[in-house]
C-alpha atoms as a PDB file:
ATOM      1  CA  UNK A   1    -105.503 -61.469 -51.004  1.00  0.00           C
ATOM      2  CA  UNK A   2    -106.632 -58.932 -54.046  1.00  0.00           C
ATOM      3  CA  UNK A   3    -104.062 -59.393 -56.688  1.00  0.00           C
ATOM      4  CA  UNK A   4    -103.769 -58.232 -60.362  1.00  0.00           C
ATOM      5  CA  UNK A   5    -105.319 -54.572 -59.848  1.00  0.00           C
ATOM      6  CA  UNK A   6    -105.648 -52.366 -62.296  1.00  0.00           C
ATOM      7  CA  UNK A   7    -105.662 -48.923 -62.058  1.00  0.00           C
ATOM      8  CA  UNK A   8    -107.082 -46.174 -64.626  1.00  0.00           C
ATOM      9  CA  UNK A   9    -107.648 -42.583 -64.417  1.00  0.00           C
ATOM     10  CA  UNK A  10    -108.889 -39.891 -66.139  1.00  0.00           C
ATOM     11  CA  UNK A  11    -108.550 -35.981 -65.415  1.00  0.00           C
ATOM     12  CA  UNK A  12    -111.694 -36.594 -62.989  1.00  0.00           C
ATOM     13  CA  UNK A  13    -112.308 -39.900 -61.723  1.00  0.00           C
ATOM     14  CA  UNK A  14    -109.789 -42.851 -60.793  1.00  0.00           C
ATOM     15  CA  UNK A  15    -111.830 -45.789 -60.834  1.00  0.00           C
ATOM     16  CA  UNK A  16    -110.423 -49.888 -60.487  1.00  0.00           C
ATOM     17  CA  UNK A  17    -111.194 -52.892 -61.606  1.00  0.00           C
ATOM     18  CA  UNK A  18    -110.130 -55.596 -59.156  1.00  0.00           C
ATOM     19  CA  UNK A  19    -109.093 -59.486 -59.523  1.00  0.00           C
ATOM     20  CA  UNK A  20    -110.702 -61.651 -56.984  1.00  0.00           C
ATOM     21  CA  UNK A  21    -109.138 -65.049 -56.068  1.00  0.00           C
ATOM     22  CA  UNK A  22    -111.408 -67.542 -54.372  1.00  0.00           C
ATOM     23  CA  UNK A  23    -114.664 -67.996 -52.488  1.00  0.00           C
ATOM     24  CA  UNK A  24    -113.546 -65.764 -49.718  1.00  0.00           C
ATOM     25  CA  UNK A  25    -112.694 -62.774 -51.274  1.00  0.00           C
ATOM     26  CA  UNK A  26    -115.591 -63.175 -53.563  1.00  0.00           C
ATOM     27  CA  UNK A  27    -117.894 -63.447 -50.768  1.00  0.00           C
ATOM     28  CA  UNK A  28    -116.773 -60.333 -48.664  1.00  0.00           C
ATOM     29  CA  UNK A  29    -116.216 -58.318 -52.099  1.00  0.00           C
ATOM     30  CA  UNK A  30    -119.395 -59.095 -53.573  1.00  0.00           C
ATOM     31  CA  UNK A  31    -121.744 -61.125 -51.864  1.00  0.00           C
ATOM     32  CA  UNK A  32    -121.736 -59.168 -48.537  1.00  0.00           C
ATOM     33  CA  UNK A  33    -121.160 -56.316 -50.587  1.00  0.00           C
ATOM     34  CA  UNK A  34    -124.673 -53.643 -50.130  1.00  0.00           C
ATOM     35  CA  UNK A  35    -122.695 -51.954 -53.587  1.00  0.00           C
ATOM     36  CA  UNK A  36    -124.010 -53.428 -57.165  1.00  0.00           C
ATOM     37  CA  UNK A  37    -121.112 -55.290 -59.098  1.00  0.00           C
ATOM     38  CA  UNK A  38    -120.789 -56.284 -62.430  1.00  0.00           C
ATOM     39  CA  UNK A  39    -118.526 -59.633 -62.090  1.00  0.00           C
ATOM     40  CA  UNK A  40    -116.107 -59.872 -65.632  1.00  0.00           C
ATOM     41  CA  UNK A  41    -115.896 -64.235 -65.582  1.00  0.00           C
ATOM     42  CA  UNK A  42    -112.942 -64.437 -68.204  1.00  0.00           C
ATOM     43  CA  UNK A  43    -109.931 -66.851 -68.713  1.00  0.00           C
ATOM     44  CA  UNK A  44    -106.507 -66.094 -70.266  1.00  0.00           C
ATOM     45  CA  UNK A  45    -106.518 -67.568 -73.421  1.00  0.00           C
ATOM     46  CA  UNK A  46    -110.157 -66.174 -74.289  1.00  0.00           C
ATOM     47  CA  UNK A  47    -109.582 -64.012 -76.893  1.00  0.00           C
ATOM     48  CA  UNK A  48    -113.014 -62.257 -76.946  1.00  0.00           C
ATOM     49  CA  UNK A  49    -112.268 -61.545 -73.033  1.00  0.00           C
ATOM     50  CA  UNK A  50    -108.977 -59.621 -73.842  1.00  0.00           C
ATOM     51  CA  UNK A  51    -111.444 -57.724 -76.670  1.00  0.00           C
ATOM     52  CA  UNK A  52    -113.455 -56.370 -74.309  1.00  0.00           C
ATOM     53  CA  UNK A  53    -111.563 -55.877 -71.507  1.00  0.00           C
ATOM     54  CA  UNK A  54    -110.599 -52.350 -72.538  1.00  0.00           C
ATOM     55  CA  UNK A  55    -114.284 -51.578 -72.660  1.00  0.00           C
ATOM     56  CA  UNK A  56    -115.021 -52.728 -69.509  1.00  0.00           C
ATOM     57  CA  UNK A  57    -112.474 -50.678 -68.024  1.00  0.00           C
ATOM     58  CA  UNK A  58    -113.874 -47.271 -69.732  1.00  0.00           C
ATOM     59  CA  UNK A  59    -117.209 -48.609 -68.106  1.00  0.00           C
ATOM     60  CA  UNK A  60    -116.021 -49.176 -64.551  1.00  0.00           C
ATOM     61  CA  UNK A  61    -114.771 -45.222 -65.069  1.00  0.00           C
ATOM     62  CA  UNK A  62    -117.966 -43.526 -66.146  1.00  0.00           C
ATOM     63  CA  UNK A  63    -119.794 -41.059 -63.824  1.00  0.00           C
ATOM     64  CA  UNK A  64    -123.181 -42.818 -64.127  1.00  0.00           C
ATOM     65  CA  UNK A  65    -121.665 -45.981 -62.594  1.00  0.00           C
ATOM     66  CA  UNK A  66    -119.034 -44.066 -60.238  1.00  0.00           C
ATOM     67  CA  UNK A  67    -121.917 -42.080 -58.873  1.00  0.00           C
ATOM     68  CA  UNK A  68    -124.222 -45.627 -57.648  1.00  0.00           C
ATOM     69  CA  UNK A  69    -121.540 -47.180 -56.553  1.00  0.00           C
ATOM     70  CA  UNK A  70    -121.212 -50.113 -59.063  1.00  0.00           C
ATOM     71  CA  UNK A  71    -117.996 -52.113 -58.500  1.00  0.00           C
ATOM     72  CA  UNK A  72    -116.576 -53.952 -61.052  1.00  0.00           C
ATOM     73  CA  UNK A  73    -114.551 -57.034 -60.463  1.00  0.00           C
ATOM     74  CA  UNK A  74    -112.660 -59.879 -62.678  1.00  0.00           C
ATOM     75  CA  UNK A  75    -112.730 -63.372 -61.493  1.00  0.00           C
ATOM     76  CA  UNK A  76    -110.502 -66.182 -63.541  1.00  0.00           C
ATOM     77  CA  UNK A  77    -112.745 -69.009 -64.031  1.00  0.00           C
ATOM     78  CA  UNK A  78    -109.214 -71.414 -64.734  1.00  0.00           C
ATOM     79  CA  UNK A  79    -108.393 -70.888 -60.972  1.00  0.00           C
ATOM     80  CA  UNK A  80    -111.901 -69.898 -59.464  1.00  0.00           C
ATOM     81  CA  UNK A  81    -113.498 -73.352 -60.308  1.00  0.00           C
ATOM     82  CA  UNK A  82    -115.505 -73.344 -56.903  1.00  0.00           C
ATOM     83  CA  UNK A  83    -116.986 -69.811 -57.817  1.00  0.00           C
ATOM     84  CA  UNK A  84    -117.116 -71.042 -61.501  1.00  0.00           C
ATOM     85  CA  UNK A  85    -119.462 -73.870 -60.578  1.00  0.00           C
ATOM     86  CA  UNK A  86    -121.510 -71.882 -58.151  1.00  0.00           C
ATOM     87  CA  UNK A  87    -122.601 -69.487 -60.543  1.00  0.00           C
ATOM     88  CA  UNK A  88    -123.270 -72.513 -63.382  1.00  0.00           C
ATOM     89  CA  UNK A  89    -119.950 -69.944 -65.607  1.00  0.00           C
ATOM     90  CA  UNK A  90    -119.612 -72.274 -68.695  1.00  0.00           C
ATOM     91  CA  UNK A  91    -118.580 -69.731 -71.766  1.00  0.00           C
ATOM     92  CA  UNK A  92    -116.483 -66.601 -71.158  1.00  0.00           C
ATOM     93  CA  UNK A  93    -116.425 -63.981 -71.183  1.00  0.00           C
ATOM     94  CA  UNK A  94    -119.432 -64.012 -68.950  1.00  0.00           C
ATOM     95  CA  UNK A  95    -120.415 -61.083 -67.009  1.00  0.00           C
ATOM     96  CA  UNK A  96    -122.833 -61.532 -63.740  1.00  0.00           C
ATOM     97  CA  UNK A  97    -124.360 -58.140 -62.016  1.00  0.00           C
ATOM     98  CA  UNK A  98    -125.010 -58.198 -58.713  1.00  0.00           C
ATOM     99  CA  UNK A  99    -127.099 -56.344 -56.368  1.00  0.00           C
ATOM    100  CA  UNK A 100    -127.605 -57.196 -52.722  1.00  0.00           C
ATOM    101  CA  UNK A 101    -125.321 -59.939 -53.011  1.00  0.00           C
ATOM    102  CA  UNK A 102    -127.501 -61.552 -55.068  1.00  0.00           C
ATOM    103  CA  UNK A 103    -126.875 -62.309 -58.988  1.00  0.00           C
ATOM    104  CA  UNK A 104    -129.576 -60.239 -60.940  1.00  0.00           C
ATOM    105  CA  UNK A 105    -128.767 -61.979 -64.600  1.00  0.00           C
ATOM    106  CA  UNK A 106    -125.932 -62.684 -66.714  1.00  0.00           C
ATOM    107  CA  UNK A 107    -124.828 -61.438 -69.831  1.00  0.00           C
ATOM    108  CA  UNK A 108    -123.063 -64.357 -71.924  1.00  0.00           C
ATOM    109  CA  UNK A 109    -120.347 -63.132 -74.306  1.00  0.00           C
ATOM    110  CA  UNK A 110    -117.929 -59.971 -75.686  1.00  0.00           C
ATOM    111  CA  UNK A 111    -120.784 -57.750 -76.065  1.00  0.00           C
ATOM    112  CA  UNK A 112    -120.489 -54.447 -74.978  1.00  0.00           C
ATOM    113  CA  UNK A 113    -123.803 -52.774 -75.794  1.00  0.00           C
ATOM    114  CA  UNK A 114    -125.406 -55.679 -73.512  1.00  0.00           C
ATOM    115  CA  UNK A 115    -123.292 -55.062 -70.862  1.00  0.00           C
ATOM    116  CA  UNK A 116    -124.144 -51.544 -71.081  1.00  0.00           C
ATOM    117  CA  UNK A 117    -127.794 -51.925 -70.974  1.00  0.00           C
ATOM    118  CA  UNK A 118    -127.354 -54.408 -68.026  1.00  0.00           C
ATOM    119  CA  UNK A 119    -124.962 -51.904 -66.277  1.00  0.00           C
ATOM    120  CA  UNK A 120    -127.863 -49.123 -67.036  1.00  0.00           C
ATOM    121  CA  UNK A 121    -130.249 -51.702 -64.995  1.00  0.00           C
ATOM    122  CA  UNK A 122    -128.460 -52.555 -62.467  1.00  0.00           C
ATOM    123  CA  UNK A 123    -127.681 -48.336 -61.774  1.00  0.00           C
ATOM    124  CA  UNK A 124    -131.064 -47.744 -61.338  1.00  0.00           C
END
């Protein structure tokens, strides 16, 4: 079940960001996804996650992403530990972009011009 979503809006675009809870729903969201997804790995009491959160979210509602599709997902690595160890997710924030269901690279910590530039890839 997809819990915890957020939405935002502006005057043209009303774009999501969507909590995934377990192996299932991070299989059919993302891995059998044919959309890119950038994958936000954060935990609660990370205090550089809740920094760039708010960034993220102006991200996942930009027309250059909006227009290829990119999805953009949060996953709690505190109760995601199965998804956590499959991906190898030991610092947080750490963000993981997807394409084909496969990971593409990771970018490890609150920094928003990387995540940019790896959003920018992946929208090619």
């Amino acid at each position: 079940m997809i819990r915890n979503v957020r939405f935002f809006s502006n005057t043209r675009v009303v774009k999501q960001v969507v909590e995934l809870n377990g192996m299932a729903e991070f299989k059919k969201s993302v891995l059998q996804s044919k959309s890119p997804a950038l994958v936000d790995f954060y935990a609660d009491w990370c205090q550089p996650c809740k920094a760039i959160a708010p960034i993220i979210d102006k991200f996942s509602n930009e027309d250059v992403y909006t227009k290829k599709n990119i999805k953009f997902y949060k996953v709690n690595v505190d109760s995601n530990e199965d998804i956590v160890m499959e991906y190898g997710i030991s610092a947080m924030p750490t963000f993981g972009f997807f394409s084909n269901g496969d990971i593409s690279h990771k970018v490890i910590g609150a920094s928003p011009q990387k995540v940019k530039e790896s959003l920018d890839q992946l929208s090619q």
